[in-house]
PDB file of N, CA and C in Angstrom:
ATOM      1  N   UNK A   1      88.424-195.669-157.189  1.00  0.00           N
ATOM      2  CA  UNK A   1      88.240-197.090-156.983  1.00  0.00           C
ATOM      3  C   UNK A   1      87.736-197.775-158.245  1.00  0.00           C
ATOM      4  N   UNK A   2      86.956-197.509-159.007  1.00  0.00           N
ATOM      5  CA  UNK A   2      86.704-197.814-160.154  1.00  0.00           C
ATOM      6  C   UNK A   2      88.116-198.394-160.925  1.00  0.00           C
ATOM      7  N   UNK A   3      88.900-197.310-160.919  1.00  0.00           N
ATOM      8  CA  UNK A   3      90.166-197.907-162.092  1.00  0.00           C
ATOM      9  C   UNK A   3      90.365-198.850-161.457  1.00  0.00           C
ATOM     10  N   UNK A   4      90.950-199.275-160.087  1.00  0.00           N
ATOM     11  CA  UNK A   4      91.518-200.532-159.796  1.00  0.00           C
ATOM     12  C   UNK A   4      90.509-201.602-160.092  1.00  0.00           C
ATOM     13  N   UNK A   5      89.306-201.399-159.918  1.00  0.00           N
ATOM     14  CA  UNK A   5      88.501-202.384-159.694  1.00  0.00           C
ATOM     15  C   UNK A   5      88.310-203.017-158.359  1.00  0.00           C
ATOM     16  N   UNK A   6      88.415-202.168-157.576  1.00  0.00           N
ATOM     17  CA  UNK A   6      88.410-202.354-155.868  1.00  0.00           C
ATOM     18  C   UNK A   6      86.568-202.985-155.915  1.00  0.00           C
ATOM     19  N   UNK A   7      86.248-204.293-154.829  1.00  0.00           N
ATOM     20  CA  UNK A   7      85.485-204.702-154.993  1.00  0.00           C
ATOM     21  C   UNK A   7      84.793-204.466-153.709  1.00  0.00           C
ATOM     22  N   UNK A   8      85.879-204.406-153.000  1.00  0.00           N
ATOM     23  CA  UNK A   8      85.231-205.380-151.762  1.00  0.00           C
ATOM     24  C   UNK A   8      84.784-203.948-150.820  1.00  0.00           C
ATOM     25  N   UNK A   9      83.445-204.362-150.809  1.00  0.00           N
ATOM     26  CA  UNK A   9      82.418-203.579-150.271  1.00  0.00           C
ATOM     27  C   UNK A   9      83.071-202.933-149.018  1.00  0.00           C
ATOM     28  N   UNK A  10      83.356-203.528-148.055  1.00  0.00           N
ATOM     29  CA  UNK A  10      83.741-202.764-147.044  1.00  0.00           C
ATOM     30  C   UNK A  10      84.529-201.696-147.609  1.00  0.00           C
ATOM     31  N   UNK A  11      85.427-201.713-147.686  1.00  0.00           N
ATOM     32  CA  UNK A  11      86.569-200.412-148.470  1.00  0.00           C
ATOM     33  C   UNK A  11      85.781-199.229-149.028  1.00  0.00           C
ATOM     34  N   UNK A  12      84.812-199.866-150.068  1.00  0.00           N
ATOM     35  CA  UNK A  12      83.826-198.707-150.637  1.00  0.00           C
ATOM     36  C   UNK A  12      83.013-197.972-149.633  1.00  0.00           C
ATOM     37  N   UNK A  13      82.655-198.893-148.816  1.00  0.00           N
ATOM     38  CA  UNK A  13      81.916-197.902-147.718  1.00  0.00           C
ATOM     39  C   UNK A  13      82.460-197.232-147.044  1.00  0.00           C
ATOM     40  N   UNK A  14      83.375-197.323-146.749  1.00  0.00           N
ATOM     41  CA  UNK A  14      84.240-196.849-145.547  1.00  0.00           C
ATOM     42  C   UNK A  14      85.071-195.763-146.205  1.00  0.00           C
ATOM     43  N   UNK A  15      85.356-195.488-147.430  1.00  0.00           N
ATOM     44  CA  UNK A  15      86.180-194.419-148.156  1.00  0.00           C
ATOM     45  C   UNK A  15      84.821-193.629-148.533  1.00  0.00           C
ATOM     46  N   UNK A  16      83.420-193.813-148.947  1.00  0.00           N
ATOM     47  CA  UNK A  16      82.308-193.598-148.748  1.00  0.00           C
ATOM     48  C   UNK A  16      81.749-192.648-147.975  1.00  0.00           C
ATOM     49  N   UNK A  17      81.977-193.299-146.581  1.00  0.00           N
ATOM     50  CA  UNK A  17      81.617-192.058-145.085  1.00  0.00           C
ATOM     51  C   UNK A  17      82.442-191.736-145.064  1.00  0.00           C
ATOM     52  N   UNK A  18      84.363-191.681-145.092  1.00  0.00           N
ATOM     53  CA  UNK A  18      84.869-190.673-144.782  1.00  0.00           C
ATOM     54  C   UNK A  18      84.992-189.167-145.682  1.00  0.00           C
ATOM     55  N   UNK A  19      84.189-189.667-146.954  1.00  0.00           N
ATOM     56  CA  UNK A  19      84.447-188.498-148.381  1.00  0.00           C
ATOM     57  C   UNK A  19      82.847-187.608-147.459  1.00  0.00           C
ATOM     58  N   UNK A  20      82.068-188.442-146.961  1.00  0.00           N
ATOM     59  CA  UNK A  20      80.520-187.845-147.191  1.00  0.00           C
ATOM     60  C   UNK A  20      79.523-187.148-148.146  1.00  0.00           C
ATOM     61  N   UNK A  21      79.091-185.824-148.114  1.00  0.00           N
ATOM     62  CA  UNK A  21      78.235-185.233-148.886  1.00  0.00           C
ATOM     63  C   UNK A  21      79.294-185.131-150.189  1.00  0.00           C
ATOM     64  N   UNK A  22      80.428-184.773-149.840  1.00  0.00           N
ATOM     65  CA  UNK A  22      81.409-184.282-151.613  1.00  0.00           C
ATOM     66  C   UNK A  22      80.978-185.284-152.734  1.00  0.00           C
ATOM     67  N   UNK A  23      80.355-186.258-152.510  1.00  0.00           N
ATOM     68  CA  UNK A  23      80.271-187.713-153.290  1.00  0.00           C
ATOM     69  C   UNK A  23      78.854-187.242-154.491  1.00  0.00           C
ATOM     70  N   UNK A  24      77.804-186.508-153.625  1.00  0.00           N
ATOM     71  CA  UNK A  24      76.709-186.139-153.812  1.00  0.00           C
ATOM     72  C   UNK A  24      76.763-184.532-154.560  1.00  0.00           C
ATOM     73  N   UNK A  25      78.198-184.304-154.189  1.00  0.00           N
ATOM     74  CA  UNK A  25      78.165-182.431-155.059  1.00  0.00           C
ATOM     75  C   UNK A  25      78.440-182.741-156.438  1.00  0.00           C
ATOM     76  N   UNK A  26      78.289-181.603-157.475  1.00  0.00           N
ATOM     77  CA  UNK A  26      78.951-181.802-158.409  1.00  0.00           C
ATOM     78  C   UNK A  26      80.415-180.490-158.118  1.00  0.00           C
ATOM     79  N   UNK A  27      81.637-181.419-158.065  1.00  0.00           N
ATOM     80  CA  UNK A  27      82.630-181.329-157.784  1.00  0.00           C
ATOM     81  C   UNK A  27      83.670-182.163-158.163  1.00  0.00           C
ATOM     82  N   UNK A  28      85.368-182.048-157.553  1.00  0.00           N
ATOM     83  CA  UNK A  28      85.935-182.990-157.751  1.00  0.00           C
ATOM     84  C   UNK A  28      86.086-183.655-157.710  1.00  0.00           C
ATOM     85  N   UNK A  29      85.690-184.173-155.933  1.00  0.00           N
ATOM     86  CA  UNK A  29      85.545-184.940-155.297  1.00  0.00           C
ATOM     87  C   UNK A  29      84.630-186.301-155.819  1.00  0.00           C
ATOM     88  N   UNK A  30      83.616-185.817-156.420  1.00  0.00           N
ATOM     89  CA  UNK A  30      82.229-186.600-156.605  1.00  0.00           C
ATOM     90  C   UNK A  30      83.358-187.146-158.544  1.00  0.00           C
ATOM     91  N   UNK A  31      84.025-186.210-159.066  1.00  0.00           N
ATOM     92  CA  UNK A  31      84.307-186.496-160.357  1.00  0.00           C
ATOM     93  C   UNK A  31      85.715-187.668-160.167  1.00  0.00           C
ATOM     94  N   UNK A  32      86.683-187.419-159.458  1.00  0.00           N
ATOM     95  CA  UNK A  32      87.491-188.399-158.934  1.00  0.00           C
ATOM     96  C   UNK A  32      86.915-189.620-158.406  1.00  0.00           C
ATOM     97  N   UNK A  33      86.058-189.582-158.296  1.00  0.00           N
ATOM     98  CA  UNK A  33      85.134-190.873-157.630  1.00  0.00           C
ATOM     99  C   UNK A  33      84.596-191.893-158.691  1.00  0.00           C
ATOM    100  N   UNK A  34      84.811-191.069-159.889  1.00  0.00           N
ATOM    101  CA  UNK A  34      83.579-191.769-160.968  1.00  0.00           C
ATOM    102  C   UNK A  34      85.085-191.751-161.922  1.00  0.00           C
ATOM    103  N   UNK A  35      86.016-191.578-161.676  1.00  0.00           N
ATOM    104  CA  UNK A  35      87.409-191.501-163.209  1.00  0.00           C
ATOM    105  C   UNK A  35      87.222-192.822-163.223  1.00  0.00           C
ATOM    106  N   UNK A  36      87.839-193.172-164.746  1.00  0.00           N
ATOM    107  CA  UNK A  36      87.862-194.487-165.055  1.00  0.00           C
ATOM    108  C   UNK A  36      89.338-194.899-165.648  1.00  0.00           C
ATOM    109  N   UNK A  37      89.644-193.476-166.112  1.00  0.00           N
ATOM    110  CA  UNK A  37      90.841-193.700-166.954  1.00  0.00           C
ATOM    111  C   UNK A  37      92.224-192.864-165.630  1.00  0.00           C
ATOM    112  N   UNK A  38      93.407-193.235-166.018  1.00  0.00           N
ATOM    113  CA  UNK A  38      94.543-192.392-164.949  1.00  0.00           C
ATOM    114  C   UNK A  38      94.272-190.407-165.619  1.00  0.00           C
ATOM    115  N   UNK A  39      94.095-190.543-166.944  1.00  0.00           N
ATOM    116  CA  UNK A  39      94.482-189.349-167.478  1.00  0.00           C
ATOM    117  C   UNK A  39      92.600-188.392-167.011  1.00  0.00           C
ATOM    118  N   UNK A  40      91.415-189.323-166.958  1.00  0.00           N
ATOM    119  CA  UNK A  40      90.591-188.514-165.855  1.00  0.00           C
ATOM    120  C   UNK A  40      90.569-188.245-164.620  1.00  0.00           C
ATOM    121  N   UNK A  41      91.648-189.049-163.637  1.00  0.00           N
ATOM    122  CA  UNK A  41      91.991-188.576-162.445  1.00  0.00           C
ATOM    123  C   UNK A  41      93.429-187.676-162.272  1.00  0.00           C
ATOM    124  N   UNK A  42      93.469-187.356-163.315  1.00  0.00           N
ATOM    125  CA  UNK A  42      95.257-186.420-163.687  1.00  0.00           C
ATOM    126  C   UNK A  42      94.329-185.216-163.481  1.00  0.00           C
ATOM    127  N   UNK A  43      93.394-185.086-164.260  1.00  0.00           N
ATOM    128  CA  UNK A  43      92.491-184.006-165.010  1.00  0.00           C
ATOM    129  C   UNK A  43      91.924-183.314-163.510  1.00  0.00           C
ATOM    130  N   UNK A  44      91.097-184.662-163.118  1.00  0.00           N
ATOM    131  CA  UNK A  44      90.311-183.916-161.601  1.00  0.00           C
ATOM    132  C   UNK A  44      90.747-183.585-160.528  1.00  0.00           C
ATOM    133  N   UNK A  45      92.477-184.296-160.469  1.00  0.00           N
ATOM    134  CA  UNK A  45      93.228-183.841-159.253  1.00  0.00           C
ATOM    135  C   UNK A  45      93.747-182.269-159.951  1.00  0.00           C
ATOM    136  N   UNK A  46      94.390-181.928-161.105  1.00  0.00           N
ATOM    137  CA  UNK A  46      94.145-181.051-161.205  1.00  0.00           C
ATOM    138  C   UNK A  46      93.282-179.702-161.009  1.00  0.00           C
ATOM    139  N   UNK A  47      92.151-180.166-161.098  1.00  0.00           N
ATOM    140  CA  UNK A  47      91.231-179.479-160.577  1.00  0.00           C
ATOM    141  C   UNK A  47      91.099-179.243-159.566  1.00  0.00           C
ATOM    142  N   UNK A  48      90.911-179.964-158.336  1.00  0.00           N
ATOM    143  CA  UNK A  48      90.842-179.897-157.057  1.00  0.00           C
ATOM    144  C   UNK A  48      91.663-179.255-156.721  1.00  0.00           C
ATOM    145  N   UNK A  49      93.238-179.317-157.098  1.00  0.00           N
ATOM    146  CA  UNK A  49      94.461-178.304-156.714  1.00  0.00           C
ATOM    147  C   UNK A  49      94.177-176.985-157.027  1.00  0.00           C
ATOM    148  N   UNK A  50      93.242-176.568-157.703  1.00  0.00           N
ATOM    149  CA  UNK A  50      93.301-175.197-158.439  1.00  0.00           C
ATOM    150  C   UNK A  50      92.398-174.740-157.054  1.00  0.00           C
ATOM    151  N   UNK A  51      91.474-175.540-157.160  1.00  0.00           N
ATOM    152  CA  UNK A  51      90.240-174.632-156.377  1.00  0.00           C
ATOM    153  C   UNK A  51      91.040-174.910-154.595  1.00  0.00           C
ATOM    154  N   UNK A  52      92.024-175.591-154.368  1.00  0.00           N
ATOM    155  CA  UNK A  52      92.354-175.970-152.429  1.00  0.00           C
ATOM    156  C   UNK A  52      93.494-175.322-152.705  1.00  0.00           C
ATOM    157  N   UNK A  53      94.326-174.688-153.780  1.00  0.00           N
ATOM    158  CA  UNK A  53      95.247-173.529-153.703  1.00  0.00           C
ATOM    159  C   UNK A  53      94.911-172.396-153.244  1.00  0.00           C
ATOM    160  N   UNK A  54      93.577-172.038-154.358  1.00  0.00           N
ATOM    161  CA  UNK A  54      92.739-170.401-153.693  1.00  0.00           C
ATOM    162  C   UNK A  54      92.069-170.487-152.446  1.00  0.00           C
ATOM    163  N   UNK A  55      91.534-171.626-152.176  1.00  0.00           N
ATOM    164  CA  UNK A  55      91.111-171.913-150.732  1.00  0.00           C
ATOM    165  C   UNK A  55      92.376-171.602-149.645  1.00  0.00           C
ATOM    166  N   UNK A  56      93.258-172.235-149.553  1.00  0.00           N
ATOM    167  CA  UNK A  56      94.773-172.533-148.523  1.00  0.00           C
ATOM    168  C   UNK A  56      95.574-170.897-148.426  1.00  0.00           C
ATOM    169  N   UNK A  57      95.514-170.186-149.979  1.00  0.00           N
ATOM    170  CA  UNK A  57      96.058-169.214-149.636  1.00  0.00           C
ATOM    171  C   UNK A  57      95.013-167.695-149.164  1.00  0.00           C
ATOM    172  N   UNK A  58      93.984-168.238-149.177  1.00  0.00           N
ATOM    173  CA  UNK A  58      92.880-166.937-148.735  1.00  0.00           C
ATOM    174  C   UNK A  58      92.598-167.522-147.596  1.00  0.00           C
ATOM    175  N   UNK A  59      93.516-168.738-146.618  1.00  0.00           N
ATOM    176  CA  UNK A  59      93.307-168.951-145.003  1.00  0.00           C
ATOM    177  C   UNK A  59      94.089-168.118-144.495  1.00  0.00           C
ATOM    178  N   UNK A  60      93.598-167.594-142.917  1.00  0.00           N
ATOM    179  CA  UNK A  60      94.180-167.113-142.147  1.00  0.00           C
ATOM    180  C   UNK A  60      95.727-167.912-142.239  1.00  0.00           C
ATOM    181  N   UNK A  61      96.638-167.301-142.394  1.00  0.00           N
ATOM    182  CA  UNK A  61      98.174-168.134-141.853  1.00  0.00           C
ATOM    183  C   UNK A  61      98.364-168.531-140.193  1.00  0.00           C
ATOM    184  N   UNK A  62      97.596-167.969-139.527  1.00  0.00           N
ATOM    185  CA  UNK A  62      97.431-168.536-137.986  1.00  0.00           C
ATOM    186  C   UNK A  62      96.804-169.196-137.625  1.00  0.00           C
ATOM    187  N   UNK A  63      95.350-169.963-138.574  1.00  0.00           N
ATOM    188  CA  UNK A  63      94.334-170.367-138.294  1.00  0.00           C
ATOM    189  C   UNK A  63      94.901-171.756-138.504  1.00  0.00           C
ATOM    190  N   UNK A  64      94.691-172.602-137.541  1.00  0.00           N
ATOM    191  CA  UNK A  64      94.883-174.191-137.670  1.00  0.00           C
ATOM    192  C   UNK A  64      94.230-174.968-139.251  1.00  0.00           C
ATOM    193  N   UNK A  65      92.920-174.451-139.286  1.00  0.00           N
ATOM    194  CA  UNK A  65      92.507-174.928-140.424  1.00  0.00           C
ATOM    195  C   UNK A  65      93.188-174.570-141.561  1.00  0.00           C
ATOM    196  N   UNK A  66      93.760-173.541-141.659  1.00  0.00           N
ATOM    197  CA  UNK A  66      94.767-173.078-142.657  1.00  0.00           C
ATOM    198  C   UNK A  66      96.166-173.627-143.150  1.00  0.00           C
ATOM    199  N   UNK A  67      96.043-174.090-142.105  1.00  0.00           N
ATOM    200  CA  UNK A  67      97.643-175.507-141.656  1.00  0.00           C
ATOM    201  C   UNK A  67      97.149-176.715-142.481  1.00  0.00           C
ATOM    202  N   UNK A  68      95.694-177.126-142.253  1.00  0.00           N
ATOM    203  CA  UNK A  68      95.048-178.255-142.360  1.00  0.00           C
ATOM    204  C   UNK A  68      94.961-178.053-143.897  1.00  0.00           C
ATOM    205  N   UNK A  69      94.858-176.882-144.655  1.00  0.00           N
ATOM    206  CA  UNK A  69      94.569-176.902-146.384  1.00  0.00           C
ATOM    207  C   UNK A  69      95.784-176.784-146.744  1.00  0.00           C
ATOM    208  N   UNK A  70      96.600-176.108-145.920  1.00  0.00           N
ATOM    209  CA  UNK A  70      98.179-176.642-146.838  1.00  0.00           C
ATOM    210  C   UNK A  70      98.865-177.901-147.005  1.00  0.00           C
ATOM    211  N   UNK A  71      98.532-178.654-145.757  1.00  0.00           N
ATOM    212  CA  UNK A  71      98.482-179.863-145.871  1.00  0.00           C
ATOM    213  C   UNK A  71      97.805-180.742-146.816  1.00  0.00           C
ATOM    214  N   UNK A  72      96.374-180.362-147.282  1.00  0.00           N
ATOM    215  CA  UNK A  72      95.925-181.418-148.556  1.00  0.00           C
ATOM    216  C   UNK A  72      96.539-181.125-149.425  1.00  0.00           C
ATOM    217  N   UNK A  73      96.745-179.419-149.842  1.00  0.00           N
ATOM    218  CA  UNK A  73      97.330-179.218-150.594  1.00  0.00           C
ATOM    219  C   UNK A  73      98.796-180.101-151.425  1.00  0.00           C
ATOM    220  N   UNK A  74      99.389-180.324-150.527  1.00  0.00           N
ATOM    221  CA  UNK A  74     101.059-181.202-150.542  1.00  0.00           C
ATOM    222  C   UNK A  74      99.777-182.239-150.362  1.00  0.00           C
ATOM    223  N   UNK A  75      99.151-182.896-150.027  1.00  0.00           N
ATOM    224  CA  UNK A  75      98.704-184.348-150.353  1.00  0.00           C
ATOM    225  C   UNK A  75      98.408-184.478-151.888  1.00  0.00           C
ATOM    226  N   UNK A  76      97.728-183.708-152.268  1.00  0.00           N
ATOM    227  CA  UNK A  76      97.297-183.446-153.974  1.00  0.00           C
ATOM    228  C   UNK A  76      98.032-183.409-154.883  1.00  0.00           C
ATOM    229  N   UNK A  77      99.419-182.486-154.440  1.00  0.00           N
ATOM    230  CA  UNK A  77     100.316-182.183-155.266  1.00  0.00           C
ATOM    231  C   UNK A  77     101.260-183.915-155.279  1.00  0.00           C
ATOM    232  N   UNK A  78     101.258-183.979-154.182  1.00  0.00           N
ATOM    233  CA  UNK A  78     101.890-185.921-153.929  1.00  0.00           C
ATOM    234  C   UNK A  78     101.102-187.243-155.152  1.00  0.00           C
ATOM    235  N   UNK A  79      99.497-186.575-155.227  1.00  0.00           N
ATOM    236  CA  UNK A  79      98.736-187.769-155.300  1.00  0.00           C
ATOM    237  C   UNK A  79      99.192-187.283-157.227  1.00  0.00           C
ATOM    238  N   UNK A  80      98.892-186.331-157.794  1.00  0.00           N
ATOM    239  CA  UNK A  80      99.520-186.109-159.055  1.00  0.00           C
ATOM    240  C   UNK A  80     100.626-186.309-159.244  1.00  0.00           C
ATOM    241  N   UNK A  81     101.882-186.632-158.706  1.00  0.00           N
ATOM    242  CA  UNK A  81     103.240-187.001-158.748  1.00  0.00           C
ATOM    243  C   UNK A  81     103.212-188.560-158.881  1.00  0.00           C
ATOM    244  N   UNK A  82     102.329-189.469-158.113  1.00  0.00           N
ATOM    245  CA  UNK A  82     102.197-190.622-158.241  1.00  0.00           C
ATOM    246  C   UNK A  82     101.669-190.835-159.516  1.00  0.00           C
ATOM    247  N   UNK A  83     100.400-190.175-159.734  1.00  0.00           N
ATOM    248  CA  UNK A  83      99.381-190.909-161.210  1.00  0.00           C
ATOM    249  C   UNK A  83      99.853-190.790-162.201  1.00  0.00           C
ATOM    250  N   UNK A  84     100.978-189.671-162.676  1.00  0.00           N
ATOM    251  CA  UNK A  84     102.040-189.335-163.038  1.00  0.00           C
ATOM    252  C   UNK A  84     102.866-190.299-163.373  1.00  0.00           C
ATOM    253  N   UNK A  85     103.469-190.749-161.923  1.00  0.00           N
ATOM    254  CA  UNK A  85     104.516-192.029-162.486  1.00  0.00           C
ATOM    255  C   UNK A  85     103.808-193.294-163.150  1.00  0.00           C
ATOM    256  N   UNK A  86     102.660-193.562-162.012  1.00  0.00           N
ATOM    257  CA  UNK A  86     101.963-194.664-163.006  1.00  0.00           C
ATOM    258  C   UNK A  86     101.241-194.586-164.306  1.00  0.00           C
ATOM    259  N   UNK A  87     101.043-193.705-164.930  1.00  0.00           N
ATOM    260  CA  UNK A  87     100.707-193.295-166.350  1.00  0.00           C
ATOM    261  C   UNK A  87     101.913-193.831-166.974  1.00  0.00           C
ATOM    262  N   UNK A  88     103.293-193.523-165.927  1.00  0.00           N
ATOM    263  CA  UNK A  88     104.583-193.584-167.212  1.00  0.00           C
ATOM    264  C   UNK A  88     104.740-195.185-167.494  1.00  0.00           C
ATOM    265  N   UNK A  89     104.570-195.430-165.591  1.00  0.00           N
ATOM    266  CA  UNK A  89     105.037-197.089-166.045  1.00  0.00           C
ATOM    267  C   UNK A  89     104.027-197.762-166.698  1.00  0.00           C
ATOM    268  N   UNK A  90     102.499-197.788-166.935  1.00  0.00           N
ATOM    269  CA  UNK A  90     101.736-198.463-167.786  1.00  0.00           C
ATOM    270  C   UNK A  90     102.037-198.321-169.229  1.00  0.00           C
ATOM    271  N   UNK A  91     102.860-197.031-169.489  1.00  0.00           N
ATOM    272  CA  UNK A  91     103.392-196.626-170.748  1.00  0.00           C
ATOM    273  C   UNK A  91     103.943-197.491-171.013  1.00  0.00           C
ATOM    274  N   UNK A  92     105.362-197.658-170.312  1.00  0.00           N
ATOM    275  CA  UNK A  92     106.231-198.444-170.326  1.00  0.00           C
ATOM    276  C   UNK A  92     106.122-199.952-170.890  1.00  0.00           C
ATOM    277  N   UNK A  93     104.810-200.298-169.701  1.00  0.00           N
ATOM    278  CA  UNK A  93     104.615-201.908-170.194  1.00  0.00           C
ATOM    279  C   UNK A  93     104.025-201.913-171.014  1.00  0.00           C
ATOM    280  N   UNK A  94     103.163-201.664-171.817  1.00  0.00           N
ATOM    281  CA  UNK A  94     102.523-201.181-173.173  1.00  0.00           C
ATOM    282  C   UNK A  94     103.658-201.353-174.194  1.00  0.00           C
ATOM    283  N   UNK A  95     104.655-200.542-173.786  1.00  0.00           N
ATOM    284  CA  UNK A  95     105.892-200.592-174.935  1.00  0.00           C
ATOM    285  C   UNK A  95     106.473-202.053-174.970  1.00  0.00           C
ATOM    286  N   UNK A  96     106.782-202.477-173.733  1.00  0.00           N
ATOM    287  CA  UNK A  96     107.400-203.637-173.600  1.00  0.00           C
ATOM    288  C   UNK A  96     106.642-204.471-173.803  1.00  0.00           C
ATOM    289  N   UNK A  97     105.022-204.780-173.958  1.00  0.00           N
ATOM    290  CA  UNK A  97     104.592-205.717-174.576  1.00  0.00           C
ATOM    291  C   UNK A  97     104.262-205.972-175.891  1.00  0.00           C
ATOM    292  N   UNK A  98     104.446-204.872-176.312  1.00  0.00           N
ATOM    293  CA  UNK A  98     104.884-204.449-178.135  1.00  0.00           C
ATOM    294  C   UNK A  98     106.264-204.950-178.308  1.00  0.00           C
ATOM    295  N   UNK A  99     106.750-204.519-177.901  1.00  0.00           N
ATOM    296  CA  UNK A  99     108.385-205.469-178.130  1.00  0.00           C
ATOM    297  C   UNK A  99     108.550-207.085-177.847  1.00  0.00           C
ATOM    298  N   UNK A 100     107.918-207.074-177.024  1.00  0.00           N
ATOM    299  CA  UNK A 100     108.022-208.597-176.774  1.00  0.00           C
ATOM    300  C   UNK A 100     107.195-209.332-178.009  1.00  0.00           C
ATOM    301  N   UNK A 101     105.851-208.569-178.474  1.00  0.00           N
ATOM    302  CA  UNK A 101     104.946-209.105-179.539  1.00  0.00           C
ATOM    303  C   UNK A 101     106.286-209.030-180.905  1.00  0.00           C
ATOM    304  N   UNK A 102     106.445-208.307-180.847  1.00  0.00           N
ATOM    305  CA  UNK A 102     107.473-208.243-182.142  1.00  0.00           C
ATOM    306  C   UNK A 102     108.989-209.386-182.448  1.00  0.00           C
ATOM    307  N   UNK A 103     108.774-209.660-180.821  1.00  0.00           N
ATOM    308  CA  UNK A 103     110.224-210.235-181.126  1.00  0.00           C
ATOM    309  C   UNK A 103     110.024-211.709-181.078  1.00  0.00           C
ATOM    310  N   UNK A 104     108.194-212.196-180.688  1.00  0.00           N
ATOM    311  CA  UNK A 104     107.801-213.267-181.310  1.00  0.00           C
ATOM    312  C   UNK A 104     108.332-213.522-182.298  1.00  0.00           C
ATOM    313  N   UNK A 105     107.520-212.420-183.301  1.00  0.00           N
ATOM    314  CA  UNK A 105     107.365-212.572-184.810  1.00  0.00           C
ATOM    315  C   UNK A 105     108.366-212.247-185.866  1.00  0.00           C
ATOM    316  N   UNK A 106     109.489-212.459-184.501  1.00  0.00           N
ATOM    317  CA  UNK A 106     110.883-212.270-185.759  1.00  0.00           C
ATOM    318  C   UNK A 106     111.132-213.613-185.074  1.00  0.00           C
ATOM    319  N   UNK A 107     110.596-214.554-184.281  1.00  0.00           N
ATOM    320  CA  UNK A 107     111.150-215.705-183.847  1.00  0.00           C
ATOM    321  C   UNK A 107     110.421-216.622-184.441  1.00  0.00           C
ATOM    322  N   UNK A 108     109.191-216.298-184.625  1.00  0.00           N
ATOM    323  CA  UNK A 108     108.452-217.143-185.697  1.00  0.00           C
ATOM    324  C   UNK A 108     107.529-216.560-186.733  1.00  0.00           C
ATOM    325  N   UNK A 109     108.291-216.338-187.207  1.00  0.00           N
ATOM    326  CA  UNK A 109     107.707-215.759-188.954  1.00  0.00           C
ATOM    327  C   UNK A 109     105.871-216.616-189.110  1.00  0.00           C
ATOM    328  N   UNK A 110     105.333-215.763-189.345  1.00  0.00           N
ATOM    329  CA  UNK A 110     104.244-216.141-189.871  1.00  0.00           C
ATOM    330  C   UNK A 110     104.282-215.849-191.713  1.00  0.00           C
ATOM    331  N   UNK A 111     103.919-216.284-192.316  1.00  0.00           N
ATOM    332  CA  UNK A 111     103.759-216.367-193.770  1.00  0.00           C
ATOM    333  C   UNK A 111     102.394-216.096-194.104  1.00  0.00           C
ATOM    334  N   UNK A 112     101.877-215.486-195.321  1.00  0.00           N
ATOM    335  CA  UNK A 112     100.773-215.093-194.973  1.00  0.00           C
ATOM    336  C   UNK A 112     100.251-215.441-196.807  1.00  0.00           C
TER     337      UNK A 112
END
């Protein structure tokens, strides 16, 4: 929430109690919470995948909860596929607002 700049209190609270104590560990959870940049939440979802891989595959395969970590698992692997694309497209507009700056200044010459 930080990167967007999400303000509005309710939201924070409420994503807040549903995270609970993880907020308070030192973990991913608590480190995804505090990213500021896309390429520190690339970093910590990474992380989290490493450690809910060895978790998901040392579950029982019959155990419901075991269902339930393969499932974040594919949520994680989803949520890095997104930050991913949006890393590319902020790239993108970055480029395109360099081009556009440039094609000012072949439209109006500054002299110096």
């Amino acid at each position: 929430m930080n990167l967007t700049g999400t303000v509005d209190e309710h939201v924070k609270q409420h994503a807040e109690a549903e995270i609970g104590d993880a907020l308070e560990e030192d973990g991913p959870i608590a480190a995804l919470s505090n990213a500021e940049t896309l390429d520190e939440i690339a970093r910590h979802l990474d992380a989290a995948l490493v450690d809910l891989e060895e978790e998901a595959s040392d579950a029982d395969p019959t155990d419901p909860h075991g269902a339930y970590l393969r499932g974040r698992v594919v949520a994680v692997r989803d949520a890095e596929q997104r930050i991913r694309r949006l890393r590319e497209q902020t790239d993108g507009l970055l480029e395109d607002l360099g081009e556009t700056h440039h094609t000012l200044h072949e439209a109006f010459p500054i002299e110096e």
